[in-house]
Protein backbone atom coordinates (compact mmCIF):
# COMPACT_ATOMS: atom_id res chain seq x y z
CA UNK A 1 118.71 121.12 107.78
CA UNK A 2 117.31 123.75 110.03
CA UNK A 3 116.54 122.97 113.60
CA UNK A 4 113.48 124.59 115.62
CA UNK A 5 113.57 123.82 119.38
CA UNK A 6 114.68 119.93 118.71
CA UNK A 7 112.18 119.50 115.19
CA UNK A 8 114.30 119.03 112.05
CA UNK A 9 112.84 119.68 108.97
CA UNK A 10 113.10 116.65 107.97
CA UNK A 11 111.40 115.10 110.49
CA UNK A 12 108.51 116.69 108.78
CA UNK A 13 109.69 115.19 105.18
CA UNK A 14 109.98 112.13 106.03
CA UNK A 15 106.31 111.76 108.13
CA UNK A 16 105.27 113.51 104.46
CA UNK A 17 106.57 111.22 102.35
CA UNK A 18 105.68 108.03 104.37
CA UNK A 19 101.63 109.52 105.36
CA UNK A 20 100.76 109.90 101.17
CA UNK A 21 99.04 113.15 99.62
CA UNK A 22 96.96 114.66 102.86
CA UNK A 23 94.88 116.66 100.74
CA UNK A 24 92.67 113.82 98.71
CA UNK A 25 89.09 113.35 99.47
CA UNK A 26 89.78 110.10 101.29
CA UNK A 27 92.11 109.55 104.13
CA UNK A 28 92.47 106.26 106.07
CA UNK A 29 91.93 106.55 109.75
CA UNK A 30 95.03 105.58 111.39
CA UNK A 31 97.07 108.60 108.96
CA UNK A 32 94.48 110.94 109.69
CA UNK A 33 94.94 109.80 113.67
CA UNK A 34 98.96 109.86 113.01
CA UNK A 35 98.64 113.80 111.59
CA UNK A 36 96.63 114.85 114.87
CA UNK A 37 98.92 113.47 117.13
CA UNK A 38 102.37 114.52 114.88
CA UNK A 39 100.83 118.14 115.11
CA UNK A 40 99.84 118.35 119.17
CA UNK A 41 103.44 116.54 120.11
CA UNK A 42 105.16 118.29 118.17
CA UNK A 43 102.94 121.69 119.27
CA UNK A 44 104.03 120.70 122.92
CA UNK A 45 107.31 120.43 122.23
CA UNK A 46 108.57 123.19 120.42
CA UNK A 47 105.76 125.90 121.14
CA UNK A 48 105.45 126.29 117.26
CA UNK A 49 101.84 127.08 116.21
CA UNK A 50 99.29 124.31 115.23
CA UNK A 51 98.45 126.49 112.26
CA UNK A 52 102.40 126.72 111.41
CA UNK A 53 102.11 122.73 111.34
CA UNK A 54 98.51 122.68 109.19
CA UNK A 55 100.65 124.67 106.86
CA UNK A 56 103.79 122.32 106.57
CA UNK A 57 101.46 119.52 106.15
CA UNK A 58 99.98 121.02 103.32
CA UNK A 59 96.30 120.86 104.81
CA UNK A 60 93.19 122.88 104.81
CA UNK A 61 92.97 124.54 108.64
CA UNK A 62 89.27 123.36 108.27
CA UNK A 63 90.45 120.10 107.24
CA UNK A 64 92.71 119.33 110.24
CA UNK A 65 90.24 120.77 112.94
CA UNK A 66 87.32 118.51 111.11
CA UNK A 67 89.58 115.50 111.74
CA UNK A 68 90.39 116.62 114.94
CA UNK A 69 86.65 116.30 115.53
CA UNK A 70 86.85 112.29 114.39
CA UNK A 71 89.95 111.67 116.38
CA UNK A 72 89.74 107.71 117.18
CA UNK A 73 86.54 107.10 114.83
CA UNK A 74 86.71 105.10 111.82
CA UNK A 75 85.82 106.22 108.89
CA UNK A 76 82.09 105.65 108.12
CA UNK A 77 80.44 104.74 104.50
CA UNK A 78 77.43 106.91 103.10
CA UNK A 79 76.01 104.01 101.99
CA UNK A 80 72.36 102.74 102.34
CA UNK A 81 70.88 101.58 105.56
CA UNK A 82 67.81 99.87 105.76
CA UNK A 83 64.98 101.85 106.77
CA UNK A 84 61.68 101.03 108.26
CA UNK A 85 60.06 103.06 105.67
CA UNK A 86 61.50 100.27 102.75
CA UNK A 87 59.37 98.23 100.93
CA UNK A 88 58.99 94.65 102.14
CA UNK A 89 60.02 91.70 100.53
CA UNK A 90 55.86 91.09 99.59
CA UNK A 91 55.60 94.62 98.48
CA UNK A 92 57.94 94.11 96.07
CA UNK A 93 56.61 91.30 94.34
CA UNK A 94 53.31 92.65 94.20
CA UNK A 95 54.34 95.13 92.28
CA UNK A 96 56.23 92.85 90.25
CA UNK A 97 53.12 90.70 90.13
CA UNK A 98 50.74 94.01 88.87
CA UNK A 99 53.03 95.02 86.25
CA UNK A 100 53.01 92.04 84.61
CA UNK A 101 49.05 91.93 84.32
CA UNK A 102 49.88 95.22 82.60
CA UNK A 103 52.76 94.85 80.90
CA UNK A 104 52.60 98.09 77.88
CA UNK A 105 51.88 100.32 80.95
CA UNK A 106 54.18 102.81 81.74
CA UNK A 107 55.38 103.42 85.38
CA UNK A 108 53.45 106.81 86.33
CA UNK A 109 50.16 105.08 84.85
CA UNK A 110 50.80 101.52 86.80
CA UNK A 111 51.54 103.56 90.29
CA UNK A 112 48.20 105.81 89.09
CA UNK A 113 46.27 102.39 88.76
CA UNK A 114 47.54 100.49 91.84
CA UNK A 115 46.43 103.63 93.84
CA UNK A 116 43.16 103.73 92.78
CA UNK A 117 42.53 100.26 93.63
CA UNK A 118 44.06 100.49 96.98
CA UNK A 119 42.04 103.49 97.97
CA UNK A 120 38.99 102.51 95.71
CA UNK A 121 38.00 98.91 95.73
């Protein structure tokens, strides 16, 4: 086992093996969190090079800094919020409503004929 200013090697294995594969798209917060801080103790302590520890890790330098960034946040969905701009509720079902009046319509020619009678009526 080599030794580096008090940090065994495998110190580093076994934070490895108990944090999971660093490098897949999807990280939860709190191993993400646990990386940052392993790296800047461990940094303080033994004056070895953050980059030395990216490296040992096994992550991207623009990975770590990134999650450096989104120390203490959770991590957020891309899912849908609702917008003002959505259609309403009434919307909808007049829509619904028109294309059954014209059912063997296709789409372009139903949204070509509800326009014309909202801006001609």
């Amino acid at each position: 086992m080599v030794r580096f200013f008090g940090l065994t090697s495998g110190a580093r294995e076994v934070k490895k093996r108990s944090w999971g594969s660093l490098t897949a798209s999807w990280v939860p917060h709190d191993i993400r969190d646990a990386g940052i801080d392993f790296v800047q103790y461990w940094t303080g302590k033994s004056g070895i090079a953050v980059t030395r520890f990216i490296q040992w890790l096994g992550i991207a330098t623009s990975k770590y800094y990134s999650w450096q960034n989104r120390y203490g946040k959770v991590n957020e969905h891309n899912g849908l919020i609702p917008r003002d701009f959505w259609l309403e509720e009434w919307e909808k079902q007049a829509i619904i409503n028109f294309h059954t009046q014209y059912p063997l319509e296709g789409y372009r020619r139903l949204t070509y004929m509800m326009l014309v009678r909202i801006l001609l009526p």
